[in-house]
Protein backbone atom coordinates (compact mmCIF):
# COMPACT_ATOMS: atom_id res chain seq x y z
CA UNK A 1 45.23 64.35 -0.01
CA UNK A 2 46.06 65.19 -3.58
CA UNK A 3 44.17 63.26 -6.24
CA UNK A 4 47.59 62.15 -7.53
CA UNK A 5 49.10 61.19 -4.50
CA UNK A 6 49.07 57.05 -4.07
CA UNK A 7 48.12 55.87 -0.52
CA UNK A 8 50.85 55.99 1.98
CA UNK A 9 52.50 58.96 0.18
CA UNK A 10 54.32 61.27 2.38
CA UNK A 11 55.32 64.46 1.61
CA UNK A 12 59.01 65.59 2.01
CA UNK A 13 59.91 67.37 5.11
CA UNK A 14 56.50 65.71 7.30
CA UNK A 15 58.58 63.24 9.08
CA UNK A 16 59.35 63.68 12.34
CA UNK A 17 63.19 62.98 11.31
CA UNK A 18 62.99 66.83 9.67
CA UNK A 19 62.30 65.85 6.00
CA UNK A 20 63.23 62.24 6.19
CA UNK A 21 59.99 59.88 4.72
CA UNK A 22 58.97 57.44 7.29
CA UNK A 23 59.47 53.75 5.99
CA UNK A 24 55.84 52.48 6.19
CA UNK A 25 55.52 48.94 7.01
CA UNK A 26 55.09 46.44 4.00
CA UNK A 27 51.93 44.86 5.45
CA UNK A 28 50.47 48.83 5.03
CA UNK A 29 51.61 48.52 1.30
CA UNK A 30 50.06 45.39 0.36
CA UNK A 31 51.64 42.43 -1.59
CA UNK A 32 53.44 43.76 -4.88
CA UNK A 33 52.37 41.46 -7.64
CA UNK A 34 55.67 41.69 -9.46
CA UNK A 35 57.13 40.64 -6.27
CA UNK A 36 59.76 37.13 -6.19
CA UNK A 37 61.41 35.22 -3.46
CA UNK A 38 65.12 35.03 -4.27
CA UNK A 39 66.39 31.88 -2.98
CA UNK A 40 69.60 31.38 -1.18
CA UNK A 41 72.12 29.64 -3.03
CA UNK A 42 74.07 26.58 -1.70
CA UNK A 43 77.30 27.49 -0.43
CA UNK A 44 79.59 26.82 -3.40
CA UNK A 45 81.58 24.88 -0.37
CA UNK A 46 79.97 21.80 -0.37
CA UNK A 47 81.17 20.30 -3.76
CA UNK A 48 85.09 21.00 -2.67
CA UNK A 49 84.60 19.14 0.64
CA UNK A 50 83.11 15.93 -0.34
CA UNK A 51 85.65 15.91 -3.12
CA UNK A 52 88.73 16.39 -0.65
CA UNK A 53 87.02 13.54 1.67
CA UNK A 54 87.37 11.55 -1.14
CA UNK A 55 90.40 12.27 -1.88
CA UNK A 56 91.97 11.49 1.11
CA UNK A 57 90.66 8.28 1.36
CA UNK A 58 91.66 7.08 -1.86
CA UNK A 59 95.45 8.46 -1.07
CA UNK A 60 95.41 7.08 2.27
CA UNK A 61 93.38 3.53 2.26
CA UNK A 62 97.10 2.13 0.31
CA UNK A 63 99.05 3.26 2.83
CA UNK A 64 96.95 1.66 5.70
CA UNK A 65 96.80 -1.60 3.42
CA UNK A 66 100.92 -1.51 2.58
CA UNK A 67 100.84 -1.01 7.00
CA UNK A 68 98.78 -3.80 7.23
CA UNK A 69 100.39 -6.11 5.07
CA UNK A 70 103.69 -4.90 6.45
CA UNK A 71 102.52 -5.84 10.38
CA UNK A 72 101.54 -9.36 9.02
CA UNK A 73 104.78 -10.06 7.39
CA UNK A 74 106.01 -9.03 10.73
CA UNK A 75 104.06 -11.18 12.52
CA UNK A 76 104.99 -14.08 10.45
CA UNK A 77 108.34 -13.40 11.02
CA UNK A 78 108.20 -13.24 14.59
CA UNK A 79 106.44 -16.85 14.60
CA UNK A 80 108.46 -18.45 11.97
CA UNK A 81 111.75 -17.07 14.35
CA UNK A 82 109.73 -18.45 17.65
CA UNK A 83 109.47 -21.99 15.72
CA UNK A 84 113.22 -22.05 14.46
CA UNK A 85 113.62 -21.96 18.19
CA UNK A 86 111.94 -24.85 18.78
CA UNK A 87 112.76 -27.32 16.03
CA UNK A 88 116.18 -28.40 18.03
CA UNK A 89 114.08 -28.93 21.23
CA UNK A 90 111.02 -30.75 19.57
CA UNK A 91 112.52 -34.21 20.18
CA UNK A 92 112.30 -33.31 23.98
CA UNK A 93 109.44 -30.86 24.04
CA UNK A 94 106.92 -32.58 22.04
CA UNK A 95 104.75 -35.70 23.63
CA UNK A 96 105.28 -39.51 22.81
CA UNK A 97 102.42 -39.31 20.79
CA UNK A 98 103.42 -36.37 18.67
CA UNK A 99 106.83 -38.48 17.77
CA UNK A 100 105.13 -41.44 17.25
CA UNK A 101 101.49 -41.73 16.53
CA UNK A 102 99.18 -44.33 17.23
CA UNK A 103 98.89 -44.47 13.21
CA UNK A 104 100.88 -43.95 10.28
CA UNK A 105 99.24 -44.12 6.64
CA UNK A 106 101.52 -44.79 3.72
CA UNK A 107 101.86 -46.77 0.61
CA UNK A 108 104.52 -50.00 1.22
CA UNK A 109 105.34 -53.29 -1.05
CA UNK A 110 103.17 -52.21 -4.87
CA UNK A 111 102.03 -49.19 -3.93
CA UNK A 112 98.95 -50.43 -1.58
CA UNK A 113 97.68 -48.18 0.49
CA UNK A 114 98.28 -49.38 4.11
CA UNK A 115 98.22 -48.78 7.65
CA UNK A 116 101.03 -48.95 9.94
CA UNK A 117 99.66 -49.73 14.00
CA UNK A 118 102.50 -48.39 16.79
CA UNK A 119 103.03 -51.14 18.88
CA UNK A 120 105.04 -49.74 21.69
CA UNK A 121 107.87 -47.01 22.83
CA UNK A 122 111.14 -47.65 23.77
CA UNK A 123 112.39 -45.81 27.22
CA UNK A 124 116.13 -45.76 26.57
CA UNK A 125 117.41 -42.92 24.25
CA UNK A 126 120.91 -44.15 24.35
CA UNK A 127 122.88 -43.99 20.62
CA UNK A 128 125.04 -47.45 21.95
CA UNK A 129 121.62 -49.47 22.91
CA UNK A 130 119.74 -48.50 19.21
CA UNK A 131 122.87 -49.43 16.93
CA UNK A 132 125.38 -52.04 16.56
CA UNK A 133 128.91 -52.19 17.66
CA UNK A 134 130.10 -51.36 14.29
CA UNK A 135 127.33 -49.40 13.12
CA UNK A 136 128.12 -46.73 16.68
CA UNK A 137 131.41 -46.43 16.33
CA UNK A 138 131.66 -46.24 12.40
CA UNK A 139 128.78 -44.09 11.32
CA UNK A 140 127.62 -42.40 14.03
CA UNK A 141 130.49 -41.28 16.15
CA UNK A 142 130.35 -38.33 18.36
CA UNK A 143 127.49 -37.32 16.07
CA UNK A 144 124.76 -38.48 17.89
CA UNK A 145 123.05 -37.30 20.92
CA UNK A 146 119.39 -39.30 21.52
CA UNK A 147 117.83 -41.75 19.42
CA UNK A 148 114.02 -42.51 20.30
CA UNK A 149 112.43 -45.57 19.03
CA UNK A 150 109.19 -47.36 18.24
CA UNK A 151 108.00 -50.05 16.73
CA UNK A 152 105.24 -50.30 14.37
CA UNK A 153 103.57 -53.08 12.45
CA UNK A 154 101.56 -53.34 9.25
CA UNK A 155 97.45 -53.97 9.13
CA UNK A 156 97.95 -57.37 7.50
CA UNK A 157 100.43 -58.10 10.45
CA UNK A 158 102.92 -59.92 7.97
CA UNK A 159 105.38 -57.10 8.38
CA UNK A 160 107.25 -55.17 11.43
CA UNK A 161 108.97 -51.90 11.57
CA UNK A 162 111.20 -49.98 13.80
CA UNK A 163 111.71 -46.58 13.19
CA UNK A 164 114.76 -44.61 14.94
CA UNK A 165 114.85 -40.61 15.32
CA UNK A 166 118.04 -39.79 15.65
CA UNK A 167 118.41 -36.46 17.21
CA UNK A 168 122.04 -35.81 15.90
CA UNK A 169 124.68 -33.33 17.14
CA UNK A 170 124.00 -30.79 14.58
CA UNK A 171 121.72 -30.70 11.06
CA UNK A 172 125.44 -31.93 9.21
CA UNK A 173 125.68 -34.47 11.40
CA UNK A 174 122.21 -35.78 10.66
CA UNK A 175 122.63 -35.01 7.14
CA UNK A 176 125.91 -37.07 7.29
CA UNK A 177 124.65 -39.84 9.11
CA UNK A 178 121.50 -40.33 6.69
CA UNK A 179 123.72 -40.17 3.94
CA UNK A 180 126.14 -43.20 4.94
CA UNK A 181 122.94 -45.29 6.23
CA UNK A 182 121.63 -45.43 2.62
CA UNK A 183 125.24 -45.68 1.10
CA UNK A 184 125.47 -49.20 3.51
CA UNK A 185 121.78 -50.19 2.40
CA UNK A 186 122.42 -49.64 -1.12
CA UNK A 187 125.63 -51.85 -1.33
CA UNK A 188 124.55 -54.31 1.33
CA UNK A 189 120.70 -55.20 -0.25
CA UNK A 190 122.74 -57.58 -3.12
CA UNK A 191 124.74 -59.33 -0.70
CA UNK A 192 123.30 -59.40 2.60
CA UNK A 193 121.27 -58.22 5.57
CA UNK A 194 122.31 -54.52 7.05
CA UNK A 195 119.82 -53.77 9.43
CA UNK A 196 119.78 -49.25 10.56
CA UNK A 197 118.44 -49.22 13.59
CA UNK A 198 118.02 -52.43 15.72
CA UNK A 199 114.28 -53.67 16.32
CA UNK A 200 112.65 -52.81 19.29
CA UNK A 201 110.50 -55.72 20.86
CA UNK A 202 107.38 -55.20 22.11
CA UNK A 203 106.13 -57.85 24.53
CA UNK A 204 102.14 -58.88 24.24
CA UNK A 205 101.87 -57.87 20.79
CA UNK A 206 102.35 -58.84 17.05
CA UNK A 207 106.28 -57.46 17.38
CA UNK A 208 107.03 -59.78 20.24
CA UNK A 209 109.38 -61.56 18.33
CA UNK A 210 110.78 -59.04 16.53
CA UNK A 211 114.60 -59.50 16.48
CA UNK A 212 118.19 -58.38 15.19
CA UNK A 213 117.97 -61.72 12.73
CA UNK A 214 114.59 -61.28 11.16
CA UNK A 215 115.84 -57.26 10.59
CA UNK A 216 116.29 -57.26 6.52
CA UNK A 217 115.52 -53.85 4.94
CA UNK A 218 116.85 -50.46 6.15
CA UNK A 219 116.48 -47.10 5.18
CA UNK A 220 116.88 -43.53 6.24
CA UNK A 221 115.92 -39.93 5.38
CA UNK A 222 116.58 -36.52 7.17
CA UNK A 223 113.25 -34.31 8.54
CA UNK A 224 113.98 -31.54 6.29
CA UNK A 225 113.36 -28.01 8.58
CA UNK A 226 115.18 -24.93 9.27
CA UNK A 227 118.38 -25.58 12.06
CA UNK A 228 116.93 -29.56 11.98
CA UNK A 229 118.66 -31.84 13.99
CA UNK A 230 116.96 -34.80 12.89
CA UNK A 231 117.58 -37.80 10.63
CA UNK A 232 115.04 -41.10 10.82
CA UNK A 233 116.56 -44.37 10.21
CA UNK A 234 114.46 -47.32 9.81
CA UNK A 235 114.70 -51.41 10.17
CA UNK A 236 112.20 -53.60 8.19
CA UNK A 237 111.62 -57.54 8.56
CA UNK A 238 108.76 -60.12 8.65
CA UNK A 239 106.46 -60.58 11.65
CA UNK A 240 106.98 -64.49 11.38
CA UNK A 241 110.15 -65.64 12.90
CA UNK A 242 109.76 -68.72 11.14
CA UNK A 243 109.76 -66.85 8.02
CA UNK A 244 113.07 -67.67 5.91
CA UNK A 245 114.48 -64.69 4.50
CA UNK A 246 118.12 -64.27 4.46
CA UNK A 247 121.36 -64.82 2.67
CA UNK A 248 121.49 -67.53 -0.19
CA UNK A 249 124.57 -69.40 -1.92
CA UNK A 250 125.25 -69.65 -5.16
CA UNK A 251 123.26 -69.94 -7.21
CA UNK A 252 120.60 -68.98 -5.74
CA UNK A 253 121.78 -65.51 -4.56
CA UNK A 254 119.49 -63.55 -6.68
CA UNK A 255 116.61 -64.95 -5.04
CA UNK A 256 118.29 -63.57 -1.98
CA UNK A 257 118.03 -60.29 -3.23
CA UNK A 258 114.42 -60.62 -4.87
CA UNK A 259 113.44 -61.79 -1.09
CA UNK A 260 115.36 -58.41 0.67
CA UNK A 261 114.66 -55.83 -1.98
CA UNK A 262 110.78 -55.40 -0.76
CA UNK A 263 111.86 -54.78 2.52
CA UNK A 264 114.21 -52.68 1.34
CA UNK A 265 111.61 -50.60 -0.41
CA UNK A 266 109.14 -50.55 2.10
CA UNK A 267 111.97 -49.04 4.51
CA UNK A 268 112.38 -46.29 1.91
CA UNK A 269 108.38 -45.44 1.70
CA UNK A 270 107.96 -45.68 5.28
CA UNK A 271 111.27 -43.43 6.06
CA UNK A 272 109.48 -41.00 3.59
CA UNK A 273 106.49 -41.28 5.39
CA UNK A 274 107.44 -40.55 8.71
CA UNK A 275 110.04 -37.95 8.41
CA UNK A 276 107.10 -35.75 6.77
CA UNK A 277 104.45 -36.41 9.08
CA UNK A 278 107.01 -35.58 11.91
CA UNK A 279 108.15 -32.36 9.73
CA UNK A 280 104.45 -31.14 9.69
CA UNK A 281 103.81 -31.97 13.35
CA UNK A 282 107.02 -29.87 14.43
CA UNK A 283 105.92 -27.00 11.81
CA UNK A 284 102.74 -27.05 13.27
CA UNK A 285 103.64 -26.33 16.96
């Protein structure tokens, strides 16, 4: 070997390839002190993906909320139709106790809170059997088609009440025939008795006695709902049949109408009453 010559030198032309050098294994080099790892770089791919995931799930999470809102509108729609449906039927669909619960909680005479206690049912739904002669033929017409009654009385048991759901031929009729019931009460409460519907006895209790001539105040109001058939008339009087409240001479009229106007009033409140807890218990079906 020349002096010269580094270790693992091969001359040109000694390979067995015809003049080709032989590669010679690193490990019979050594390690090369100048020698440096170069590290793969990241794939410049990375940075572009997470940036289009993003991106397409800020463009398309308002879409799938504008769907989703869109499908619950829907769905509302579809239940408020179903109910529509039913409001016409309720009066025949819904139970006794639905109509006409066990308790009704109002304000009456001053604005005290009270308690009104159902005291029974009636079975007949006949138009004829729940109004007077005149009352039928005058006001109601052809434009009634059930009327279901109860009667209620106060917690202090001093007053009586019976409430009349008219189930009318169509939501004008009921709107007429709620009209002309407070166009009688509001002319008659000066002058004399003009009971709505007629009281509904109810044998065993409090409202036994309960009777066309202790029937004083009178109101009515409609149950305000899409397509609603309904108007509630009312009939308000003392629980005492010995009680006498009625129509005075002259000059003592005024008295007359100091003595109906409560009852009056408390028909109002209670008409009020009813007609929205019956609203919410239709609405709610």
């Amino acid at each position: 070997m020349h002096p010269d010559q580094s270790p693992g030198y091969m001359p040109t032309g000694s390979g067995q390839n015809g003049g080709n050098p032989q590669s010679v294994p690193p490990s019979a080099l050594g390690t090369n002190p100048g020698y440096q790892p170069i590290l793969q770089a990241k794939p410049k791919g990375g940075t572009r993906k997470v940036f289009g995931v993003l991106l397409l799930l800020f463009a398309v999470l308002p879409f799938l909320g504008t769907a989703l809102t869109a499908y619950k509108t829907y769905e509302s729609a579809t239940e408020q139709n179903s109910n529509d449906a039913f409001i016409p039927k309720a009066w025949h669909n819904l139970s006794s106790d639905d109509i006409f619960p066990a308790r009704l909680a109002g304000s009456t005479v001053g604005n005290d809170a009270n308690i009104w206690a159902r005291q029974g049912i009636a079975k007949g739904t006949s138009c004829k059997e729940a109004f007077s002669t005149d009352f039928a033929s005058n006001v109601l017409a052809d434009r009634c088609k059930n009327v279901l009654r109860a009667t209620y009385t106060d917690v202090s048991g001093e007053m009586v009440a019976t409430i009349g759901l008219v189930v009318a031929q169509s939501p004008a009729d009921a709107d007429a025939i709620s009209s002309k019931v407070e166009t009688i009460q509001s002319n008659a409460v000066g002058a004399d008795r003009a009971p709505t519907v007629r009281p509904f006895a109810v044998p065993g209790t409090e409202a036994a006695d309960w009777s066309d001539r202790m029937a004083i105040g009178g109101a009515s109001n409609q149950v305000f709902m899409p397509d609603s058939p309904y108007a509630v008339t009312i009939t308000t009087g003392p629980a005492d049949p010995a009680r006498p409240v009625g129509r005075l001479p002259q000059p003592w009229t005024f008295m007359g109408y100091e003595e109906r106007s409560p009852y009056r009033k408390t028909a109002q409140t209670l008409a009020e009453i009813y007609a929205g807890d019956l609203r919410r218990t239709v609405l709610g079906k």
